[in-house]
C-alpha atoms as a PDB file:
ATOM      1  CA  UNK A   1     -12.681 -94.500 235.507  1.00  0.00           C
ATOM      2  CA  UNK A   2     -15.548 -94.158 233.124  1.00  0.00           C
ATOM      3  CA  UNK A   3     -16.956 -97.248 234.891  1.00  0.00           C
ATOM      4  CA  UNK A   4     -16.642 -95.862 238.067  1.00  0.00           C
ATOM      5  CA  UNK A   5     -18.521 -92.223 237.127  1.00  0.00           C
ATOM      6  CA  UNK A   6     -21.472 -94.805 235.825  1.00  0.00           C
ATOM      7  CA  UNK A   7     -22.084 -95.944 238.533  1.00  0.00           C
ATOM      8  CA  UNK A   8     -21.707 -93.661 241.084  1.00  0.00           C
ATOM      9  CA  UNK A   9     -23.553 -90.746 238.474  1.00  0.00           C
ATOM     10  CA  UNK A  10     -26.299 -94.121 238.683  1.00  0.00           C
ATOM     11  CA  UNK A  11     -26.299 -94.079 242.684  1.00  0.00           C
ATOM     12  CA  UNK A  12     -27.022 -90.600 242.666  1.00  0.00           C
ATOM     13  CA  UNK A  13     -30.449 -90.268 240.073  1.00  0.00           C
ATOM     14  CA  UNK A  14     -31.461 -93.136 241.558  1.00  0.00           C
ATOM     15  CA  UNK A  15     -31.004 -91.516 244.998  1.00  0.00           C
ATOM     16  CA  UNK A  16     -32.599 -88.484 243.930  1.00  0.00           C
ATOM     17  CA  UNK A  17     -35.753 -90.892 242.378  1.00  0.00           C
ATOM     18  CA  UNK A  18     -36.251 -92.377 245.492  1.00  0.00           C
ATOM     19  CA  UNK A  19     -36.184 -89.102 247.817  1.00  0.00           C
ATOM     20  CA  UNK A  20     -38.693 -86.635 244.983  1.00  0.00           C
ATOM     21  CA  UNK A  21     -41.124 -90.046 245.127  1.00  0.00           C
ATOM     22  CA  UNK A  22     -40.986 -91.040 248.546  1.00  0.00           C
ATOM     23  CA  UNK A  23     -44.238 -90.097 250.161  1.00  0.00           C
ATOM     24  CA  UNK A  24     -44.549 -88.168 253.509  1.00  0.00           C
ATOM     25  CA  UNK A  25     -46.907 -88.266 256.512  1.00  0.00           C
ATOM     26  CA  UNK A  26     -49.984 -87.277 254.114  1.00  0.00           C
ATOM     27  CA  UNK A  27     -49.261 -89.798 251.826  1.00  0.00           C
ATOM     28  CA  UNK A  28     -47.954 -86.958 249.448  1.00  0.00           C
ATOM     29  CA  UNK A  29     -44.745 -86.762 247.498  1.00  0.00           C
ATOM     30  CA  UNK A  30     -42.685 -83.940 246.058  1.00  0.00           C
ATOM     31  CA  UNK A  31     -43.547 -85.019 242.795  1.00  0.00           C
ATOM     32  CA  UNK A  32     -47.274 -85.380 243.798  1.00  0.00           C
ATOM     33  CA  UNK A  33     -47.119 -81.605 244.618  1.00  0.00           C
ATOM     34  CA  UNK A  34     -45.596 -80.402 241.391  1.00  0.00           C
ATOM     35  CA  UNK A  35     -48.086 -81.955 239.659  1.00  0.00           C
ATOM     36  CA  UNK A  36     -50.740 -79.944 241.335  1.00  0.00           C
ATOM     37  CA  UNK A  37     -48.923 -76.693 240.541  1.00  0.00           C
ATOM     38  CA  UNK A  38     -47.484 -77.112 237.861  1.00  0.00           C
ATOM     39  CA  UNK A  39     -50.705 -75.140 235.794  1.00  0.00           C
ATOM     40  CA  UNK A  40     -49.815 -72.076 238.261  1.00  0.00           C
ATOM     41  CA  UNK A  41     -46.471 -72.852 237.450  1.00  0.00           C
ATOM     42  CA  UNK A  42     -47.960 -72.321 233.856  1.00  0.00           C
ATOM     43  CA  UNK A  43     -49.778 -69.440 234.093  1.00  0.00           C
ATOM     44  CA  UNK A  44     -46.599 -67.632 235.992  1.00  0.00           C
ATOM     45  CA  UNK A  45     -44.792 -68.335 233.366  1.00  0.00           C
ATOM     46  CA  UNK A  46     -47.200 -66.984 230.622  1.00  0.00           C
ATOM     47  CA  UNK A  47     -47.815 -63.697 232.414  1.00  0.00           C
ATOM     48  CA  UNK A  48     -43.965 -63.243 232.835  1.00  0.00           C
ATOM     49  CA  UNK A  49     -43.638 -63.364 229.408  1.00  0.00           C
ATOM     50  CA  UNK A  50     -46.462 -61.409 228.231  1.00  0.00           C
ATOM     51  CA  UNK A  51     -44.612 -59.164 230.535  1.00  0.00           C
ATOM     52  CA  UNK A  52     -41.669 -59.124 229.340  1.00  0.00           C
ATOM     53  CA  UNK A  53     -43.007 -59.045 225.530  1.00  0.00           C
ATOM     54  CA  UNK A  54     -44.402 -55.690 226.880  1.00  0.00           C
ATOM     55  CA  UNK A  55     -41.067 -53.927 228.229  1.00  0.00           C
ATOM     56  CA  UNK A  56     -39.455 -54.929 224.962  1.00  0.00           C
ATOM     57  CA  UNK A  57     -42.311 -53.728 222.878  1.00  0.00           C
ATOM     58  CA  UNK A  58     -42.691 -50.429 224.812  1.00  0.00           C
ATOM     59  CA  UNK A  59     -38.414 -50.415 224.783  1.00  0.00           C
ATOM     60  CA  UNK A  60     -38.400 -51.147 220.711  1.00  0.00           C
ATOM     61  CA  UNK A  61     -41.322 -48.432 220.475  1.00  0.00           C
ATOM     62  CA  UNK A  62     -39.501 -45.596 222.048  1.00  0.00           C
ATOM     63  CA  UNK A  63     -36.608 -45.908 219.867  1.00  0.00           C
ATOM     64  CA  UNK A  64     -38.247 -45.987 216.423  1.00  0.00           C
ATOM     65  CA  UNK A  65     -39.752 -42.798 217.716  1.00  0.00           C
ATOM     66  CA  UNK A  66     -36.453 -41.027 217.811  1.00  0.00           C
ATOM     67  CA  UNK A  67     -34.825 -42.399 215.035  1.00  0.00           C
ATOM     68  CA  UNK A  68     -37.580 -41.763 212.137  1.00  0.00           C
ATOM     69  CA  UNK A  69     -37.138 -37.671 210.846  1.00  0.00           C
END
């Protein structure tokens, strides 16, 4: 059985390889694509958690204020 989940687990990445490289009618793959967004990708990410580092601040702020006499 193990055998058997090798190589059908090994049919499947290698299926997915093959369909995220395989170019299209540009010439242009999936992969191709990410790599072009993947700095706005980036700089998503960084204002989400500058964001987020914001609520929590604000959050953590406006319960020291009640708690200190």
């Amino acid at each position: 059985m193990g055998l058997f989940k090798t190589v059908v687990l090994g049919a499947a990445l290698y299926g997915a390889y093959k369909y995220a490289t395989k170019k299209d009618v540009n010439g242009r793959s999936m992969v191709d694509d990410l790599k072009d967004k993947a700095p706005e990708f980036m700089d998503k990410a960084k204002r989400f958690k500058q964001d987020m580092e914001m609520q929590y601040t604000n959050r953590a702020d406006s319960y020291t204020d009640i708690k200190q006499p």
